[in-house]
N, C-alpha and C. Protein backbone atom coordinates (compact mmCIF):
# COMPACT_ATOMS: atom_id res chain seq x y z
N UNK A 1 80.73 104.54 98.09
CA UNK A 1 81.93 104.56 97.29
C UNK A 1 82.80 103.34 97.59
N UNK A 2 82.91 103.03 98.69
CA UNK A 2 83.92 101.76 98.81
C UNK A 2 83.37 100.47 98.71
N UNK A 3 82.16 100.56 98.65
CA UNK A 3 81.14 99.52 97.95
C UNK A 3 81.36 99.01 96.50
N UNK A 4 81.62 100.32 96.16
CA UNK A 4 81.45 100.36 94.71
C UNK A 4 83.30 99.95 94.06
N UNK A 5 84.21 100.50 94.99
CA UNK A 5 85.46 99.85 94.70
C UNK A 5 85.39 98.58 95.20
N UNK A 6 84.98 98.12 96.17
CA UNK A 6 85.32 96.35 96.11
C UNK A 6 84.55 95.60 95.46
N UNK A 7 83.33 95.76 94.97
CA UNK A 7 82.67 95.51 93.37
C UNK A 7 83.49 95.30 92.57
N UNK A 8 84.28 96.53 92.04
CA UNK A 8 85.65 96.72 91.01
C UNK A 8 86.77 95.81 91.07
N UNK A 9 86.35 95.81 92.83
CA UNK A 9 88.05 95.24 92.76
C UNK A 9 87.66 92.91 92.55
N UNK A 10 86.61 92.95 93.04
CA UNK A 10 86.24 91.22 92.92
C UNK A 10 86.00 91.39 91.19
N UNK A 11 84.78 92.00 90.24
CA UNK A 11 85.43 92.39 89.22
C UNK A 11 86.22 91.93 88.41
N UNK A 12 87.38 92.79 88.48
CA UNK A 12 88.52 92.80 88.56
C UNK A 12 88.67 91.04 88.03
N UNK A 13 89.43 90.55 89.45
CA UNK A 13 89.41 89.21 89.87
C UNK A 13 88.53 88.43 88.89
N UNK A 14 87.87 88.32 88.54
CA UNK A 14 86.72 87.30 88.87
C UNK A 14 87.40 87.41 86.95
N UNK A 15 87.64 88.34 86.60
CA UNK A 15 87.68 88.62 85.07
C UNK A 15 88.95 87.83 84.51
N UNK A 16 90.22 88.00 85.22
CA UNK A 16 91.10 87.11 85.26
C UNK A 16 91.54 86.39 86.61
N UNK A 17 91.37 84.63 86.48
CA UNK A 17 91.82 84.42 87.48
C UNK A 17 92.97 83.99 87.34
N UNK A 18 93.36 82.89 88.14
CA UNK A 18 94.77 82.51 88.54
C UNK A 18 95.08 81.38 87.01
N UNK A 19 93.71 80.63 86.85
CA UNK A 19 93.98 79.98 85.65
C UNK A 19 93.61 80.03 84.31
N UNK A 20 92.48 81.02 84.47
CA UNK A 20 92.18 81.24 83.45
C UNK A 20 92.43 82.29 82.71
N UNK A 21 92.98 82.78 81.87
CA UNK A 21 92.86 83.89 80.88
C UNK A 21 91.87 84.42 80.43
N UNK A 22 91.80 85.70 80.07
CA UNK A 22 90.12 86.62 79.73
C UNK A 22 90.07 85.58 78.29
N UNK A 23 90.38 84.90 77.61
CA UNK A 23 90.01 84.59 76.48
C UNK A 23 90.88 82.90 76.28
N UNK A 24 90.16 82.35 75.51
CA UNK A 24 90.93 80.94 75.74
C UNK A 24 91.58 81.08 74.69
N UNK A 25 91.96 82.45 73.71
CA UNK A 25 93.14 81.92 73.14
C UNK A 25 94.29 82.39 74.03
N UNK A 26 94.56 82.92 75.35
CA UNK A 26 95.49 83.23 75.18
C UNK A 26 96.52 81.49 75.98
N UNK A 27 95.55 80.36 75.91
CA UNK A 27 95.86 79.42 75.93
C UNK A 27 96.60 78.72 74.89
N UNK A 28 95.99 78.81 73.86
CA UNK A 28 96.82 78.46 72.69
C UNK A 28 97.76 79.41 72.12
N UNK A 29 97.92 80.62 71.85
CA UNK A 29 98.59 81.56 71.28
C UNK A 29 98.70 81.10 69.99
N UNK A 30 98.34 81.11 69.10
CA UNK A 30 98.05 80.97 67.42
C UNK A 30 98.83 82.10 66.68
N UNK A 31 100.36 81.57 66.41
CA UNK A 31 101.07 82.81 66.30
C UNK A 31 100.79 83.69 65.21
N UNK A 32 99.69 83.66 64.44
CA UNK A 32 99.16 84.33 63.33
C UNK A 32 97.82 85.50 63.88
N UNK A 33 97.66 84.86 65.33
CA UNK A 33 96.65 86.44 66.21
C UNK A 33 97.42 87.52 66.49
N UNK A 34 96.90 88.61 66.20
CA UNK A 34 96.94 89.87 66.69
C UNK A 34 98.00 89.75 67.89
N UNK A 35 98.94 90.68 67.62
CA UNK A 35 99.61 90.72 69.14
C UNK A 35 98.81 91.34 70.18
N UNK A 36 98.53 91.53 71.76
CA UNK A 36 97.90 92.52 72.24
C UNK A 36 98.33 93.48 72.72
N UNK A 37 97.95 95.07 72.97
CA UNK A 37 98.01 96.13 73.23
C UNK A 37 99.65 96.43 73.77
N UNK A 38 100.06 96.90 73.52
CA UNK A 38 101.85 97.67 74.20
C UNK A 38 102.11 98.48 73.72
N UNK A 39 102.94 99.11 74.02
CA UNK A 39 103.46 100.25 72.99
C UNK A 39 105.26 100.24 72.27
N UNK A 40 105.72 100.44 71.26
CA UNK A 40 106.41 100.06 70.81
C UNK A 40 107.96 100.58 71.63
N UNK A 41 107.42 101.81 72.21
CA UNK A 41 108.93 102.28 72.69
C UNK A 41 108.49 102.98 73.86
N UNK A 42 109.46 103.59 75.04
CA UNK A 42 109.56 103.94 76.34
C UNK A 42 109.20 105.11 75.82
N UNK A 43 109.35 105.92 75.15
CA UNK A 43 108.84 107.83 74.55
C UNK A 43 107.31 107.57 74.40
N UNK A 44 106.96 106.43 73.53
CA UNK A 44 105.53 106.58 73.51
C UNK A 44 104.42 106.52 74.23
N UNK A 45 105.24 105.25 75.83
CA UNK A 45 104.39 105.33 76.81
C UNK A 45 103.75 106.33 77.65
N UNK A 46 104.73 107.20 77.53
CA UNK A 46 105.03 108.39 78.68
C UNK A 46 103.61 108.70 78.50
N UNK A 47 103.05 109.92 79.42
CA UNK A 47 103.42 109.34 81.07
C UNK A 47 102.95 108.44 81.69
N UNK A 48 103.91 107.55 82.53
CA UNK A 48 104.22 106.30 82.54
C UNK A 48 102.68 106.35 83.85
N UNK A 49 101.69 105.32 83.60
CA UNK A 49 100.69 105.38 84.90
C UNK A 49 101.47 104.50 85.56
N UNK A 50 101.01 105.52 87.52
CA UNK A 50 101.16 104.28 88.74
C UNK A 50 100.82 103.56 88.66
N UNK A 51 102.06 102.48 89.67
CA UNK A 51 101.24 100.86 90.00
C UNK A 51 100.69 100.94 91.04
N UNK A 52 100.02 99.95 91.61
CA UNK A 52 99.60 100.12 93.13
C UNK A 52 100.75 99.66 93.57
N UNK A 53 100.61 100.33 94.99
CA UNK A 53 101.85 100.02 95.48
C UNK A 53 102.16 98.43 96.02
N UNK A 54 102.99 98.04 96.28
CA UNK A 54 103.35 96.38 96.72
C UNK A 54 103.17 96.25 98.58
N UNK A 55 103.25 97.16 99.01
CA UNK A 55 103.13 97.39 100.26
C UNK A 55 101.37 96.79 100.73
N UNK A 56 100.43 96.92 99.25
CA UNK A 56 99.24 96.80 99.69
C UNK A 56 99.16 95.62 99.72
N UNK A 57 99.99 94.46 99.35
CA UNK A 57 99.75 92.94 99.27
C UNK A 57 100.80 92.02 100.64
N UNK A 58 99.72 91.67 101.62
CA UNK A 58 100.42 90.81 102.58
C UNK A 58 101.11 89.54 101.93
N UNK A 59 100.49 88.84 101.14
CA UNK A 59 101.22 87.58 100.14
C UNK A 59 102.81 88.19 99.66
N UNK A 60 103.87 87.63 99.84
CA UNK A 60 104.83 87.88 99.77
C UNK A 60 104.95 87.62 97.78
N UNK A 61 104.65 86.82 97.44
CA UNK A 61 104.36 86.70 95.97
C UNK A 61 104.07 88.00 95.25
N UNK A 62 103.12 87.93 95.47
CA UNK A 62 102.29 89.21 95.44
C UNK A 62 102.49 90.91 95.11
N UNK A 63 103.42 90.56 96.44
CA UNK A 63 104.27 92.18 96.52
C UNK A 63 105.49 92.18 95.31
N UNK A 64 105.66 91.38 95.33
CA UNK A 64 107.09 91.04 94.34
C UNK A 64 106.86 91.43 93.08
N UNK A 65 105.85 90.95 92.59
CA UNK A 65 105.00 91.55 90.77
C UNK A 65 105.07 92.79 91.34
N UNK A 66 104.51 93.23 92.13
CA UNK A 66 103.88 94.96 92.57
C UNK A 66 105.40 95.53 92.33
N UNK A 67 106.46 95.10 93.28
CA UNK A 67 107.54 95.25 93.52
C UNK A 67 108.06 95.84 91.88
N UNK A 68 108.74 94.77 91.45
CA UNK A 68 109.20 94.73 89.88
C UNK A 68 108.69 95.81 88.68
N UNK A 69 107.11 95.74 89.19
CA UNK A 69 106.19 97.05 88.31
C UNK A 69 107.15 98.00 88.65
N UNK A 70 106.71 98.41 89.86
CA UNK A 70 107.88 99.67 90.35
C UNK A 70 108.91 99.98 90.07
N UNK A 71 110.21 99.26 89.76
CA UNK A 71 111.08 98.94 89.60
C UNK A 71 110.99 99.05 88.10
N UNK A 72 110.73 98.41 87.33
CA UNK A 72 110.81 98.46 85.60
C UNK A 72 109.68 98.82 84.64
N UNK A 73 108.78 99.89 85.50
CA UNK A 73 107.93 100.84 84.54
C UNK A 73 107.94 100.63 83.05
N UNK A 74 108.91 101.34 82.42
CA UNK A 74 109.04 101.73 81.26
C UNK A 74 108.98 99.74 80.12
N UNK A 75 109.70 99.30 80.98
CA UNK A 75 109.44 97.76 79.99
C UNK A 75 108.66 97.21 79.76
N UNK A 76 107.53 96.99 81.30
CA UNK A 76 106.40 96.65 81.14
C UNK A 76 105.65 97.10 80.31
N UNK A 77 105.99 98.44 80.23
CA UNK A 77 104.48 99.73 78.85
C UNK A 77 104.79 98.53 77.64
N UNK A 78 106.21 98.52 77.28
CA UNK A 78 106.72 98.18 76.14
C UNK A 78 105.91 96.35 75.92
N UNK A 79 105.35 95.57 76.60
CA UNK A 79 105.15 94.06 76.68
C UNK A 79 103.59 94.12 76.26
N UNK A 80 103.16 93.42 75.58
CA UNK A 80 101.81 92.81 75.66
C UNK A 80 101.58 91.65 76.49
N UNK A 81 100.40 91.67 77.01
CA UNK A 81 99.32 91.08 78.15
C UNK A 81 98.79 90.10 76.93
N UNK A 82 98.80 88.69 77.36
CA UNK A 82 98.81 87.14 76.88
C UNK A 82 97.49 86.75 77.63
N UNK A 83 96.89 88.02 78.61
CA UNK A 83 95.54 87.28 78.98
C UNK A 83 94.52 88.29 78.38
N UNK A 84 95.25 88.85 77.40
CA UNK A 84 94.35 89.86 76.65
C UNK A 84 93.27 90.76 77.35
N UNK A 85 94.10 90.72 78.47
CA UNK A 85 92.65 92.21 78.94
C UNK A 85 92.78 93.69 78.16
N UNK A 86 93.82 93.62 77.19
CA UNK A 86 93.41 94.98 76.28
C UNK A 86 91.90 94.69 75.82
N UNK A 87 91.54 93.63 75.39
CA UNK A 87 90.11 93.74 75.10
C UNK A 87 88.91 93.69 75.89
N UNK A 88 89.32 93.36 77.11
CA UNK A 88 88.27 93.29 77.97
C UNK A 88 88.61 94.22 78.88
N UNK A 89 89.77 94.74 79.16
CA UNK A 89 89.61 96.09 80.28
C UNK A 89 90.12 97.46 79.45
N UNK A 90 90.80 97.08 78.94
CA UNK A 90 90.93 98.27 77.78
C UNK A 90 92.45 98.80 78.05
N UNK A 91 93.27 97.27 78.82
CA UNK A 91 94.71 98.05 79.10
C UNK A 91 95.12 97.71 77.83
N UNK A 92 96.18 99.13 77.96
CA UNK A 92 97.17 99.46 76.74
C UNK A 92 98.61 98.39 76.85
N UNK A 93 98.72 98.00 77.94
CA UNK A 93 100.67 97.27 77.83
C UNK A 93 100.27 96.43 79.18
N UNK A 94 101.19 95.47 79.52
CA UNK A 94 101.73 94.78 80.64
C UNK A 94 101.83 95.36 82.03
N UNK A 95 102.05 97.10 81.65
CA UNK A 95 102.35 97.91 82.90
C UNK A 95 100.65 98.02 83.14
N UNK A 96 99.42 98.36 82.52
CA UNK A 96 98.85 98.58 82.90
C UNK A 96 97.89 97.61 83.92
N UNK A 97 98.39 96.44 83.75
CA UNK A 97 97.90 95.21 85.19
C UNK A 97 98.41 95.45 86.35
N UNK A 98 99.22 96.54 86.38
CA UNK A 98 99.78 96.84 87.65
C UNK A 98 99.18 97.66 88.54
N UNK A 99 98.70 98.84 87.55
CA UNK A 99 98.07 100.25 88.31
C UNK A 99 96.66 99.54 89.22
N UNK A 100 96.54 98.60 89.27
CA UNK A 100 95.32 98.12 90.18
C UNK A 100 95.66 96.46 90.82
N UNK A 101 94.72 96.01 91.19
CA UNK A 101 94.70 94.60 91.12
C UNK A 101 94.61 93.17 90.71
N UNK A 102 94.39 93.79 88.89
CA UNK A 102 94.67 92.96 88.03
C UNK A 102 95.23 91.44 88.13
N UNK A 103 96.64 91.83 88.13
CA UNK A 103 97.61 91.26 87.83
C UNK A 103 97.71 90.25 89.50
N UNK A 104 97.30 90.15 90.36
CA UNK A 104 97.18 90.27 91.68
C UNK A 104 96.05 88.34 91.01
N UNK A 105 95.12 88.55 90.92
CA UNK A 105 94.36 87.27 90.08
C UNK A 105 94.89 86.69 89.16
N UNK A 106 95.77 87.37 88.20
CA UNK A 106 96.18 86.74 86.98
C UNK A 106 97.45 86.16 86.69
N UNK A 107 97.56 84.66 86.52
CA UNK A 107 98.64 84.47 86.81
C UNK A 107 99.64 84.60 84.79
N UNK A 108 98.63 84.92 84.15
CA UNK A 108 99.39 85.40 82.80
C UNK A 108 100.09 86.56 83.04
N UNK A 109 99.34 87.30 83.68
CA UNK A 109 99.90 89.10 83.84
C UNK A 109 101.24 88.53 84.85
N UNK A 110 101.22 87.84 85.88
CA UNK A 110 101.99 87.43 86.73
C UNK A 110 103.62 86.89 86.18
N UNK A 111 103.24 86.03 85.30
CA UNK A 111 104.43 85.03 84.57
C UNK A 111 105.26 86.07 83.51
N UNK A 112 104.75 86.85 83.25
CA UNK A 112 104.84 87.80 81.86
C UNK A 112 106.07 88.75 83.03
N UNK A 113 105.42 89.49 83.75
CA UNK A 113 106.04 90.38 84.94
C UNK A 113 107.34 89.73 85.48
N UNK A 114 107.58 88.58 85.63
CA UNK A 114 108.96 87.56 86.29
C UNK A 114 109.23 87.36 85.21
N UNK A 115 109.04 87.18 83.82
CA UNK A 115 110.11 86.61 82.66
C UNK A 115 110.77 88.13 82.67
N UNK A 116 109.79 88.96 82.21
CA UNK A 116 110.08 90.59 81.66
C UNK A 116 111.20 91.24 82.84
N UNK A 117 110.95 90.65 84.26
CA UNK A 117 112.39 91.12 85.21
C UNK A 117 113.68 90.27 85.17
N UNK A 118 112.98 88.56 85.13
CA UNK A 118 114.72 88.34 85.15
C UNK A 118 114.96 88.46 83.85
N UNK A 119 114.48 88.52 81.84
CA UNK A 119 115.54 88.87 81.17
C UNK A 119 115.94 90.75 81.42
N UNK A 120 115.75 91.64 82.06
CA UNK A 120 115.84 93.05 82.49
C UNK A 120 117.34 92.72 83.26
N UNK A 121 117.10 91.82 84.20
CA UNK A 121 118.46 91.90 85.38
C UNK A 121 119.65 91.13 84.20
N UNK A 122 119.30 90.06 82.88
CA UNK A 122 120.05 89.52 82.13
C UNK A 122 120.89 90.49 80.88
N UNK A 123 120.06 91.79 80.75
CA UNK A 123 120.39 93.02 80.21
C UNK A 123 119.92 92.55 79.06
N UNK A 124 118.63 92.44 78.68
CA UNK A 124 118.41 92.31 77.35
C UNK A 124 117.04 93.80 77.40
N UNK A 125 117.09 94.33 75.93
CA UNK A 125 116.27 95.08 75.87
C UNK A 125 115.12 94.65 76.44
N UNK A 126 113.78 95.91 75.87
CA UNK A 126 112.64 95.88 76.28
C UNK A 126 112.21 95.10 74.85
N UNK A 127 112.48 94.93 73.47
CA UNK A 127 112.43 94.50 72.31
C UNK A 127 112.60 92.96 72.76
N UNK A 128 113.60 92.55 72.99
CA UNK A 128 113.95 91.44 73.10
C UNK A 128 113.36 90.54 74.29
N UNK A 129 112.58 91.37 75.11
CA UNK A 129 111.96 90.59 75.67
C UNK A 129 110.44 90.42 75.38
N UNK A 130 110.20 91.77 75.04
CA UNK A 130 108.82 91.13 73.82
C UNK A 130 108.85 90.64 72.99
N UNK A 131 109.44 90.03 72.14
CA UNK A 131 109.66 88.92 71.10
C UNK A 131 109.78 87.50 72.00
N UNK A 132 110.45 87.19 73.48
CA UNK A 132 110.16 86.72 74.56
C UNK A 132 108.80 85.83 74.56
N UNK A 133 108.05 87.59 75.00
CA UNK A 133 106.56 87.05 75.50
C UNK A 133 105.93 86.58 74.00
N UNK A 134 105.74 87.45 73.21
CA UNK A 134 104.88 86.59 71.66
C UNK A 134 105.22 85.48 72.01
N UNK A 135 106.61 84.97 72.12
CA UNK A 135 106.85 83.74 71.52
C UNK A 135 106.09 82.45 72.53
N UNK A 136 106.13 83.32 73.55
CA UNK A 136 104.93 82.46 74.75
C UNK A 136 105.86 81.77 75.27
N UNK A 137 107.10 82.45 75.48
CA UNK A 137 108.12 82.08 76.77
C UNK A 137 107.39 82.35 78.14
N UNK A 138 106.94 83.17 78.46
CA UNK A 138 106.20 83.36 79.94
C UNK A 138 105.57 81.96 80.18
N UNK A 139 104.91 81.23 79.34
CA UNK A 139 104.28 79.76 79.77
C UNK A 139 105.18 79.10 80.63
N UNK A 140 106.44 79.13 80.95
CA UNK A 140 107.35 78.18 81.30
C UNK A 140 107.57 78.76 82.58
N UNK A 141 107.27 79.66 83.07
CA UNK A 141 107.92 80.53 84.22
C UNK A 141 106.75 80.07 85.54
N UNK A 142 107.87 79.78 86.55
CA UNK A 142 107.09 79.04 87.41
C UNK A 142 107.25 80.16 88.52
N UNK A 143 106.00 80.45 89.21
CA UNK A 143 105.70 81.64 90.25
C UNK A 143 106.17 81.18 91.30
């Protein structure tokens, strides 16, 4: 069995890394593609899945995404993932790079997670910051 999770968990990794995105559009963003997977409002996410916890990452970076998951659940459901693993892992929203180690390799899931907290601490909706990410504001956000 724990064979078979650190399989999952390199996996995982290996599927998104730090530079690459599961798909090379989410390099270009062609604002006429498909948005990917989120859900439109905090009622529809429910119930909201765990993140892993941040405690499991010695990288101080690291813990901080984990951190923030924790912290702003409900916004993340609300964001689409720009490295498009709705199609390749089958997550539904932004929150779901959290519940594992995803987001931990990916530095799209990563950039998306720090725009989506500091406009949160700036008090802008969960709307307004997905119109944000489409617009491929997360590109600019330096980890």
């Amino acid at each position: 069995m724990r064979l078979f999770v650190l399989l999952l968990a390199t996996l995982t990794l290996l599927s998104c890394t730090s530079d690459n995105p599961t798909t090379p559009q989410a390099e270009k963003q062609d604002p006429a593609a498909p948005i990917p997977a989120h859900y439109e409002n905090e009622r529809d996410a429910q119930p909201l899945p765990p993140t892993l916890a941040a405690s499991v990452f010695s990288d101080p970076k690291l813990a901080k995404i984990y951190e923030i998951a924790e912290r702003i659940p409900a916004v993340l459901a609300q964001q689409p993932c720009y490295c498009y693993c709705d199609r390749g892992h089958g997550h539904r929203s932004l929150l779901d790079c959290q519940r594992d180690n995803h987001s931990a390799g990916c530095a799209v899931c990563r950039k998306e997670v720090l725009l989506a907290d500091r406009m949160t601490r700036m008090g802008l909706t969960a709307k307004e910051i997905r119109a944000s990410i489409v617009r491929g504001d997360w590109k600019q956000v330096a980890e």
